[in-house]
C-alpha atoms as a PDB file:
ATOM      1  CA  UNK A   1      22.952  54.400  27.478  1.00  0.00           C
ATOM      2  CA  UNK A   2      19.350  52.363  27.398  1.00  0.00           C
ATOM      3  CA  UNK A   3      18.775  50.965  24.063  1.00  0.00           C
ATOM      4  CA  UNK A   4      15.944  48.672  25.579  1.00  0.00           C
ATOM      5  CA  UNK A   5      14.328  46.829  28.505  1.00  0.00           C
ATOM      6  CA  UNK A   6      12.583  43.790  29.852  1.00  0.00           C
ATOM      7  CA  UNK A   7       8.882  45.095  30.791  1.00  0.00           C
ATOM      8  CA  UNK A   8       7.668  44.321  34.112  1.00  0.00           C
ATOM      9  CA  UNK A   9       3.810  44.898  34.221  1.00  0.00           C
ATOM     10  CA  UNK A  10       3.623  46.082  37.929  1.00  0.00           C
ATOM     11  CA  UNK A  11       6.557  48.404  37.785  1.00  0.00           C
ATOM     12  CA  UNK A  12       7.127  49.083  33.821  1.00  0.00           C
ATOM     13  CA  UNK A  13      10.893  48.380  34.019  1.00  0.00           C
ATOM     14  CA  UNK A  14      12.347  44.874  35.281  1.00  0.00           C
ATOM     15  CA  UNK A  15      15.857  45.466  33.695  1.00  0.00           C
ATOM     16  CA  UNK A  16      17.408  47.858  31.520  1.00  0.00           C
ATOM     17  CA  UNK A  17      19.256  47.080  28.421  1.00  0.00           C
ATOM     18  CA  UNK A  18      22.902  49.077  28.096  1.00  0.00           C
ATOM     19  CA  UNK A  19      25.210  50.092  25.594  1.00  0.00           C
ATOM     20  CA  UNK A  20      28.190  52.091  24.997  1.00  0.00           C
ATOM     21  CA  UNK A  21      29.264  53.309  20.891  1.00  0.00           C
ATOM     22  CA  UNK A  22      32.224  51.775  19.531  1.00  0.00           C
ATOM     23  CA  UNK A  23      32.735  53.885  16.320  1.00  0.00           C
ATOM     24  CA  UNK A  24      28.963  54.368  15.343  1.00  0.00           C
ATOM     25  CA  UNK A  25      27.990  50.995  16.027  1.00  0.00           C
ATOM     26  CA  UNK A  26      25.987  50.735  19.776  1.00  0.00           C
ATOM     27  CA  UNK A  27      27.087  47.586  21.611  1.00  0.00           C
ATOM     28  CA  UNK A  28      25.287  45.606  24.575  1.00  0.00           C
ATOM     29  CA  UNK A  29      27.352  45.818  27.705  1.00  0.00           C
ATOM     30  CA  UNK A  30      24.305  44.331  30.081  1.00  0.00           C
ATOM     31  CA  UNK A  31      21.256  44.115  31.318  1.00  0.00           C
ATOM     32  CA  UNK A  32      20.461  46.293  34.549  1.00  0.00           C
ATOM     33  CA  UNK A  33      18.320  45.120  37.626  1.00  0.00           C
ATOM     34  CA  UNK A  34      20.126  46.281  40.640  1.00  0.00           C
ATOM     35  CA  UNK A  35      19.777  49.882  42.121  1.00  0.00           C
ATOM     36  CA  UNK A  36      16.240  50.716  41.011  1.00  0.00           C
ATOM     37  CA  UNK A  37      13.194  50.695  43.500  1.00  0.00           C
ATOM     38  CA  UNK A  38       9.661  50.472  42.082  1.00  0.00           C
ATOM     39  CA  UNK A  39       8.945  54.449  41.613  1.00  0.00           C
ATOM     40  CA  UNK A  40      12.120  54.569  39.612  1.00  0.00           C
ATOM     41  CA  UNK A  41      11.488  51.824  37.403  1.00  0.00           C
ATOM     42  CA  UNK A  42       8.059  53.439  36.899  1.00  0.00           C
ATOM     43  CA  UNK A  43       9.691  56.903  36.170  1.00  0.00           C
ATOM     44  CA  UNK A  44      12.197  54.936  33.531  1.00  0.00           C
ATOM     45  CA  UNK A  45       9.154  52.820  31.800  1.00  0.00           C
ATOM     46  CA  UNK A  46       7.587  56.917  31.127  1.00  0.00           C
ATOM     47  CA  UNK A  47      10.628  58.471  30.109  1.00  0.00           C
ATOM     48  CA  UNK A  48      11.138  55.614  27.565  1.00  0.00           C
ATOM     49  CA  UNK A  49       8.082  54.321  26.551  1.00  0.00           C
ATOM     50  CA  UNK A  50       8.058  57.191  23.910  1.00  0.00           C
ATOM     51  CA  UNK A  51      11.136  56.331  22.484  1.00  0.00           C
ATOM     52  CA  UNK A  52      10.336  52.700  21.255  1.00  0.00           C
ATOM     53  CA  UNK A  53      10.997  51.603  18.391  1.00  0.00           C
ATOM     54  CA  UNK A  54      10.674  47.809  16.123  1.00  0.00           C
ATOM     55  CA  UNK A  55      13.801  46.598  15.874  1.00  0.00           C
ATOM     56  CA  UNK A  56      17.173  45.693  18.460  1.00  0.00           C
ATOM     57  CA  UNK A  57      19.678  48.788  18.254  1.00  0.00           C
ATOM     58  CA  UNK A  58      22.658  46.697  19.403  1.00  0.00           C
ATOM     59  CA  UNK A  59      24.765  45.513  16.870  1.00  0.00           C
ATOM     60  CA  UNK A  60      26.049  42.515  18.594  1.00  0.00           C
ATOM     61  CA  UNK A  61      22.654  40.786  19.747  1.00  0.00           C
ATOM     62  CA  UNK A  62      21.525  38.262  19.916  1.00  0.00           C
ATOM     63  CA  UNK A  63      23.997  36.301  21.896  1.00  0.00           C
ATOM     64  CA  UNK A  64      24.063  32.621  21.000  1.00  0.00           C
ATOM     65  CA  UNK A  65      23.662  31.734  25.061  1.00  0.00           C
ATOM     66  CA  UNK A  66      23.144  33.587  28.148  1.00  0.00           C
ATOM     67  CA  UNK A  67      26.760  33.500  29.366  1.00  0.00           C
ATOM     68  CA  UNK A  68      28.255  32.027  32.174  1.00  0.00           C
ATOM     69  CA  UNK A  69      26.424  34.584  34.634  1.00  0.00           C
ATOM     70  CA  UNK A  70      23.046  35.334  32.842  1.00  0.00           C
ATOM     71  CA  UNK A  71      24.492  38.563  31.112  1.00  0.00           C
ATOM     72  CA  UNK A  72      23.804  37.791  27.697  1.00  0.00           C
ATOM     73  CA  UNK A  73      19.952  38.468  25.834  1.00  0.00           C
ATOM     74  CA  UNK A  74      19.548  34.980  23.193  1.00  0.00           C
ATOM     75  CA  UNK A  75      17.346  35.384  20.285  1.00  0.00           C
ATOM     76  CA  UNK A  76      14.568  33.926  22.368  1.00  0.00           C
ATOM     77  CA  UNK A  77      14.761  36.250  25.257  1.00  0.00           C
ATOM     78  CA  UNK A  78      14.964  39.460  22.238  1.00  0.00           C
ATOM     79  CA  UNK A  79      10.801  39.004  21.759  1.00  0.00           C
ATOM     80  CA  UNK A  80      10.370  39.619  25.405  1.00  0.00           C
ATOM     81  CA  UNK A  81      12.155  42.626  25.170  1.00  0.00           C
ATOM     82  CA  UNK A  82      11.277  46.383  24.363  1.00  0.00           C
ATOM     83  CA  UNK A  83      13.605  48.521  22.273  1.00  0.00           C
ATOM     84  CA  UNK A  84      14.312  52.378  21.979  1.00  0.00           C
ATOM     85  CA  UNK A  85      15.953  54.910  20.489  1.00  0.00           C
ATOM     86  CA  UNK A  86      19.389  55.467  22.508  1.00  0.00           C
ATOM     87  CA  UNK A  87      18.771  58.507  23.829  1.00  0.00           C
ATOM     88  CA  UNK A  88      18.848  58.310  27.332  1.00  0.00           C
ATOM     89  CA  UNK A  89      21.671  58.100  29.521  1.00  0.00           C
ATOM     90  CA  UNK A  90      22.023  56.448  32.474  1.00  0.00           C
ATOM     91  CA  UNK A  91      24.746  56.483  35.210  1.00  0.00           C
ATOM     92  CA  UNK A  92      25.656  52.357  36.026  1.00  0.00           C
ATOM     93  CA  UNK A  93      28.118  51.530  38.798  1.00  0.00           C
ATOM     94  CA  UNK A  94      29.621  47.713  37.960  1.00  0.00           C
ATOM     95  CA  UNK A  95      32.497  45.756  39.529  1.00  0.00           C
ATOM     96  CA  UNK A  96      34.615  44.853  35.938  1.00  0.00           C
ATOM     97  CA  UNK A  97      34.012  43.857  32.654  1.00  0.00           C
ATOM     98  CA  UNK A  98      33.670  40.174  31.948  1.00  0.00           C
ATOM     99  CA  UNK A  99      35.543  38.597  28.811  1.00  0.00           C
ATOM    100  CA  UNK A 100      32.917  38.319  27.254  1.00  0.00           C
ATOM    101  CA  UNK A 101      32.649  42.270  27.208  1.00  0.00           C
ATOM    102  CA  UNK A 102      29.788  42.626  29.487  1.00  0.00           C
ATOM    103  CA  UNK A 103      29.437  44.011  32.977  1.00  0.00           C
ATOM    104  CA  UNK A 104      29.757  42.712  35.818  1.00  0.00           C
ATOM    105  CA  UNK A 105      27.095  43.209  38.656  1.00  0.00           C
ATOM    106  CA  UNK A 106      26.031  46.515  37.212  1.00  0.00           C
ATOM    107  CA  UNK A 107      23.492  48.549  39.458  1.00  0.00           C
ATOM    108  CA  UNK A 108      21.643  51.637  38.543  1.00  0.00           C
ATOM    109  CA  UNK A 109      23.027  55.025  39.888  1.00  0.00           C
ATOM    110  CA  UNK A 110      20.670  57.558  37.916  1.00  0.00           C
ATOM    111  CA  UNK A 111      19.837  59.487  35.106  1.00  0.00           C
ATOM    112  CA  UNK A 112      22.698  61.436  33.367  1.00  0.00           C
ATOM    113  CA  UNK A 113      21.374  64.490  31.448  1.00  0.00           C
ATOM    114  CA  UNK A 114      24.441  66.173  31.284  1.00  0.00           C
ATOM    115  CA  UNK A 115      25.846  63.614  28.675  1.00  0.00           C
ATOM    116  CA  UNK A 116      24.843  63.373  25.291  1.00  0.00           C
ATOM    117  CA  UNK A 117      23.633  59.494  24.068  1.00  0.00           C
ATOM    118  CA  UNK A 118      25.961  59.563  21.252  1.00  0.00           C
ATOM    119  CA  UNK A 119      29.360  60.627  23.694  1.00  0.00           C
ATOM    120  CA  UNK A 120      28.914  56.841  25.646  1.00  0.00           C
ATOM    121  CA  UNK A 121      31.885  55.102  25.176  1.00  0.00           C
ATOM    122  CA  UNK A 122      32.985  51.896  26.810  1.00  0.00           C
ATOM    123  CA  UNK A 123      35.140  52.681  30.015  1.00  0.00           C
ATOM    124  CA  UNK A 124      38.325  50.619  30.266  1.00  0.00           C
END
């Protein structure tokens, strides 16, 4: 599920911040680039540019570094960022999970409207 993003003023979306509930606490899994062409990441930057809200609602940012492949969102990074309500679900094809807990070389699929925000749950 999207509980932010990285605005990108031509397209509205550069990168889409995911999560997945563990208990009732929303963790980061990644940031998304891959998989989204310029009229989706328009669409995207609509659909959640209602939804915004002040404050991060991942409960294990900020990340003390970027991680080994860029993964990660430091405290710096969080002021560049744009948060919303989780509400919308998205559909993320990746290759694993990292140690760190974050995915690896995750790329958009779609929009998921047949799952409710609050029934994402990390994969294993």
């Amino acid at each position: 599920m999207v509980g932010g993003y990285r605005p990108d003023g031509a397209n509205g979306v550069d990168a889409l911040l995911v999560g997945y509930y563990e208990g009732k606490e929303l963790r980061f899994a990644g940031k998304v680039r891959a998989g989204m062409v310029p009229h989706t990441r328009r669409e995207l930057a609509s659909k959640l540019k209602p939804l915004r809200i002040t404050g991060c609602p991942f409960s294990n940012l900020p990340d003390s570094d970027t991680g080994r492949w860029g993964g990660g969102v430091t405290a710096d990074q969080m002021a560049e960022m744009t948060w919303v309500r989780p509400q919308v679900v998205v559909q993320i094809r990746f290759v694993e999970w990292t140690a760190e807990g974050r995915l690896r070389h995750a790329s958009f699929l779609g929009l998921r409207g047949d799952k409710a925000a609050k029934n994402v749950v990390r994969e294993r």
